[in-house]
Protein backbone atom coordinates (compact mmCIF):
# COMPACT_ATOMS: atom_id res chain seq x y z
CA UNK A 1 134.17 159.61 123.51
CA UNK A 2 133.09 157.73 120.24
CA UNK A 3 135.23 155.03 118.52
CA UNK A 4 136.82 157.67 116.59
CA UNK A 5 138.11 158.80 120.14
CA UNK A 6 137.59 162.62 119.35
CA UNK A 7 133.87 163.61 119.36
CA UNK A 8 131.98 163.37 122.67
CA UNK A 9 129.26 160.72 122.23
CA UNK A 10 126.74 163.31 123.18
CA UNK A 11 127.78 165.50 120.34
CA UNK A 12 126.98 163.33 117.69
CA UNK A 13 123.18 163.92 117.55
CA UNK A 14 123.97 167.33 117.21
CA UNK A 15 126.29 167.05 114.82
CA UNK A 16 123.81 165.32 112.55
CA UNK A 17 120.83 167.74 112.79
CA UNK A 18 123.02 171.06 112.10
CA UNK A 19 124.36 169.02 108.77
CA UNK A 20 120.76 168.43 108.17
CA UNK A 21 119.75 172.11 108.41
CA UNK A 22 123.10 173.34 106.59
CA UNK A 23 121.96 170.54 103.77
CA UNK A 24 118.07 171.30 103.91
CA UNK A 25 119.32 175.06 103.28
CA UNK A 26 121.07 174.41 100.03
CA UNK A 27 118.17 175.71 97.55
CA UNK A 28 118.73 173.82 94.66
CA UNK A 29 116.11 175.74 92.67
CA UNK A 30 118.32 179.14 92.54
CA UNK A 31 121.27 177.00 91.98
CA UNK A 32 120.19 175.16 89.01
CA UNK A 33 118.57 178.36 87.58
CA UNK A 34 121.54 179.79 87.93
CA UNK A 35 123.49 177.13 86.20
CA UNK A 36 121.13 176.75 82.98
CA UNK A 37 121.28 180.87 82.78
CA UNK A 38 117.22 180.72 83.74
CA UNK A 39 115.69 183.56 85.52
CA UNK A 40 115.76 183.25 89.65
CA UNK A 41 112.60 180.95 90.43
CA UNK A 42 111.52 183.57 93.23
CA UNK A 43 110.59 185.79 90.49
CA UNK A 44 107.67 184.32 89.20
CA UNK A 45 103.91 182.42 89.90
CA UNK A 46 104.53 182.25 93.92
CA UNK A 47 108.20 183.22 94.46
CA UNK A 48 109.11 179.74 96.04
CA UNK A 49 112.35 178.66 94.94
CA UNK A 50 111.22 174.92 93.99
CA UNK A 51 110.36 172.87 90.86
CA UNK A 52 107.33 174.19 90.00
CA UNK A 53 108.19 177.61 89.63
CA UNK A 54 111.13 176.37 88.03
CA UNK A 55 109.44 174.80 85.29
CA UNK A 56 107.53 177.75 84.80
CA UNK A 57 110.22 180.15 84.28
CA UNK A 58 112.30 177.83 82.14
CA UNK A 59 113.29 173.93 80.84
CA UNK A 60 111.54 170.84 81.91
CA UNK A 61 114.89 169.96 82.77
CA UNK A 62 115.84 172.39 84.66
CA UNK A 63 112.73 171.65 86.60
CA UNK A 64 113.86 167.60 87.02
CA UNK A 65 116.89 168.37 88.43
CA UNK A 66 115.51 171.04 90.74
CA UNK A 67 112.60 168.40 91.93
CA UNK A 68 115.66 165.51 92.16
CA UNK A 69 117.67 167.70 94.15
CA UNK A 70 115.24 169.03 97.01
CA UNK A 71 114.25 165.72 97.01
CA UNK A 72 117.61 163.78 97.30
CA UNK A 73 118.86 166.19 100.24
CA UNK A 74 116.22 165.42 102.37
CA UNK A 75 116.54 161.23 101.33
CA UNK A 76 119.97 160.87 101.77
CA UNK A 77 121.35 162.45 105.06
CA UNK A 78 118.02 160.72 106.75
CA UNK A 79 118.91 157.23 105.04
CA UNK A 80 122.26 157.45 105.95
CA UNK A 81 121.22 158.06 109.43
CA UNK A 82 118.91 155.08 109.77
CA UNK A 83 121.62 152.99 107.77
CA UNK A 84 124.23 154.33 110.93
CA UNK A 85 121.60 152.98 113.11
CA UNK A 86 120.93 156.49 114.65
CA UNK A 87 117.86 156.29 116.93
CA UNK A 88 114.74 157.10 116.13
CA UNK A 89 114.31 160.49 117.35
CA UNK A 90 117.55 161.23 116.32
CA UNK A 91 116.56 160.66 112.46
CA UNK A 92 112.98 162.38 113.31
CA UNK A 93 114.87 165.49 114.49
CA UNK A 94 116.71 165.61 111.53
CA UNK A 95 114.25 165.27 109.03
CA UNK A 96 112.67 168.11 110.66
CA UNK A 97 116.04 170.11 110.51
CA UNK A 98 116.09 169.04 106.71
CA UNK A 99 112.68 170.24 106.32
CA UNK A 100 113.27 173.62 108.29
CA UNK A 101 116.35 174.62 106.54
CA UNK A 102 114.47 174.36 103.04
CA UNK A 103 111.73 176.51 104.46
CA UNK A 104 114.14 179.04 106.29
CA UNK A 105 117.52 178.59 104.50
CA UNK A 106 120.15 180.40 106.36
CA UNK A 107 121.87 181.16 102.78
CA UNK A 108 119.21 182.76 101.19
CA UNK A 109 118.18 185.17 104.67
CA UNK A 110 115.46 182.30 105.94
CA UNK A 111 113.00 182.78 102.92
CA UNK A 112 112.77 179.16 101.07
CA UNK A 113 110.27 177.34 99.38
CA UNK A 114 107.32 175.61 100.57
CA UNK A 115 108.95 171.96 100.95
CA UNK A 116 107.16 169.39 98.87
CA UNK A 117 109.82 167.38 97.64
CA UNK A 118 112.17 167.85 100.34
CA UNK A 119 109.53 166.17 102.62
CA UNK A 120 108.85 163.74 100.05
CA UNK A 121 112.50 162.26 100.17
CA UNK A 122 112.47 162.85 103.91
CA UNK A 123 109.49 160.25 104.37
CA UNK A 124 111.03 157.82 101.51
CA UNK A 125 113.81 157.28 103.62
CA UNK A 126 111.83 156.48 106.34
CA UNK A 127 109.39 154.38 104.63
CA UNK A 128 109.83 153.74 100.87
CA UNK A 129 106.13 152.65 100.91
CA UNK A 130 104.99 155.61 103.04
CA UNK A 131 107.03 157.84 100.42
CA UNK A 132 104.85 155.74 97.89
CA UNK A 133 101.56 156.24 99.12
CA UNK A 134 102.19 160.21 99.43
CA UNK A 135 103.08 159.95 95.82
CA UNK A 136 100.14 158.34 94.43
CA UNK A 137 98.24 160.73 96.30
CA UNK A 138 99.65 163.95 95.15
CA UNK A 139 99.75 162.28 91.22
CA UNK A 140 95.91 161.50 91.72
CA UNK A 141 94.67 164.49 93.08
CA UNK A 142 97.24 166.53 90.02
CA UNK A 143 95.47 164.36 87.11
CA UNK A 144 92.22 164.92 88.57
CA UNK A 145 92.70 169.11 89.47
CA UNK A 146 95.98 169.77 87.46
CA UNK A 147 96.54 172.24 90.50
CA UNK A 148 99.76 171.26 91.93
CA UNK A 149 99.09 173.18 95.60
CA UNK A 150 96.08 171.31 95.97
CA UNK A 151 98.31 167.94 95.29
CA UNK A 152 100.65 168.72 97.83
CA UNK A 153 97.82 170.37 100.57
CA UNK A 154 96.40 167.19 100.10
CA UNK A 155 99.36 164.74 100.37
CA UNK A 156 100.22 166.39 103.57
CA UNK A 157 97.15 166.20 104.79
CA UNK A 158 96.96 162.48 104.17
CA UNK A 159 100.31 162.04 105.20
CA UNK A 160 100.47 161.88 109.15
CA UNK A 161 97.57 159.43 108.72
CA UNK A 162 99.89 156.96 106.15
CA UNK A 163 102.32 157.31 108.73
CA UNK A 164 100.19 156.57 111.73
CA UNK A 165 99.38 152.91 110.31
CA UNK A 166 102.65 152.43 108.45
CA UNK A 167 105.24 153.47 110.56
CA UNK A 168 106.62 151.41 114.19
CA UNK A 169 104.71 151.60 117.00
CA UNK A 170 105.51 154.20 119.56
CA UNK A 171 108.63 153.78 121.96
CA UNK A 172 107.83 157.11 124.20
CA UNK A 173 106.33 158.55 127.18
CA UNK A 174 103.60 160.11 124.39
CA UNK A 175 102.23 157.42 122.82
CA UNK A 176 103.15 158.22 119.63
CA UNK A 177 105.79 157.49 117.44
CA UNK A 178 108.82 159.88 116.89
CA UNK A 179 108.46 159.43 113.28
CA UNK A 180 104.99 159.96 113.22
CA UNK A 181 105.19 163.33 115.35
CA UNK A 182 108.10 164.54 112.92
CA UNK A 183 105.87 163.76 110.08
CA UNK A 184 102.60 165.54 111.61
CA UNK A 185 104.71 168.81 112.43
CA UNK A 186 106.06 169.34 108.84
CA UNK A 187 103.13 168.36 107.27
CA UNK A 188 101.36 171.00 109.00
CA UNK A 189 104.46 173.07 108.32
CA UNK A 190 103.64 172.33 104.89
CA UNK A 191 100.03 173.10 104.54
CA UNK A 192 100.92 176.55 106.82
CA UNK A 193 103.63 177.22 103.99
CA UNK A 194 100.27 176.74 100.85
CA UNK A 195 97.70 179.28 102.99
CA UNK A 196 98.00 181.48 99.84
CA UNK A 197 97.39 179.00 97.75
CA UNK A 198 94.77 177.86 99.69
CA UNK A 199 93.15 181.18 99.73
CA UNK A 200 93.71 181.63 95.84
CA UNK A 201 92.19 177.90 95.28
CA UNK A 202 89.36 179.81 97.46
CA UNK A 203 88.59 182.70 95.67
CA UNK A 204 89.65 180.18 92.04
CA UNK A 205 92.49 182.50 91.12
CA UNK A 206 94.74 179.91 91.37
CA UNK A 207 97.34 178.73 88.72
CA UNK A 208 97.11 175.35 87.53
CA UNK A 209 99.12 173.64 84.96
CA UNK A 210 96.68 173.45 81.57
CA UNK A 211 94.29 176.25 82.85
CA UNK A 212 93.64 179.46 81.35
């Protein structure tokens, strides 16, 4: 038993990472539509529920709060884990949990967005400057393209790599850090999530913001 005296020590863990998904399902695109009287996001440009097709369909604000929210529900639960002193493959497993419940939201029948910013505040809470370097990397390649897919493709793809030199060094059987493996599996999650986009940027019948 815990300090509390009434939740199995073993529990815990598990505890944490079913919170994460129930949190990571919350899509805070619909809800925000919803609240500014905006159309449902999943009815326009790709039909994912996050900011981007949220600012599309309605106000920049709108759009802010949709971005601050997916983002803030994957930061917070995984801060407050590392802040709890949770272990490290503990938080890892519930950043993934986070990440899976925005991507298959058990409110919304398992069809969610694609994950961007919900990653984004999952890896700020592990590393602030990791979190930073994914940032500058998705606002670089945006001002250069002005396709926001291609941003986030290539954040993620940059991502595990960031993580690789940023993050602590390995404390496992496999060599490599729980963080970093956490981070490599939703970034690929990520990219697998964009293969539409990545076959409209393809054929160049993809949207971008300032393009005809």
């Amino acid at each position: 038993m815990n300090e509390l005296g009434f939740i199995p020590v073993t529990l815990i863990p598990l505890i944490w990472i079913v919170t994460g998904y129930l949190l990571g399902s919350i899509a805070f695109g619909i809800l925000v539509s919803r609240l500014f009287g905006l159309p449902d996001p999943r009815s326009v440009g790709s039909g994912n529920p996050g900011a981007t097709n949220v600012l599309r369909s309605g106000k920049k604000s709108a759009a802010v709060l949709t971005l601050l929210g997916d983002a803030l529900k994957g930061w917070f639960p995984v801060w407050l884990a590392i802040q709890t002193d949770m272990s490290m493959w503990v938080v890892s497993v519930l950043g993934l949990a986070i990440f899976l419940g925005h991507l298959y939201p058990i409110y919304h029948h398992f069809k969610g967005g694609k994950g961007v910013a919900t990653a984004f505040g999952i890896m700020l809470a592990i590393s602030p400057l990791l979190g930073l370097a994914v940032m500058l990397t998705w606002i670089l390649v945006f001002a250069i393209t002005r396709y926001s897919s291609l941003s986030a493709i290539a954040a993620a793809a940059l991502a595990p790599l960031y993580a690789w030199y940023l993050l602590p060094e390995a404390d496992n059987l496999v060599g490599i850090s729980d963080y970093v493996l956490a981070i490599l599996v939703m970034m690929a999650l990520l990219i697998w999530r964009h293969r539409s986009n990545i076959q409209k940027l393809l054929a160049g019948t993809e949207s971008g913001f300032g393009k005809r």
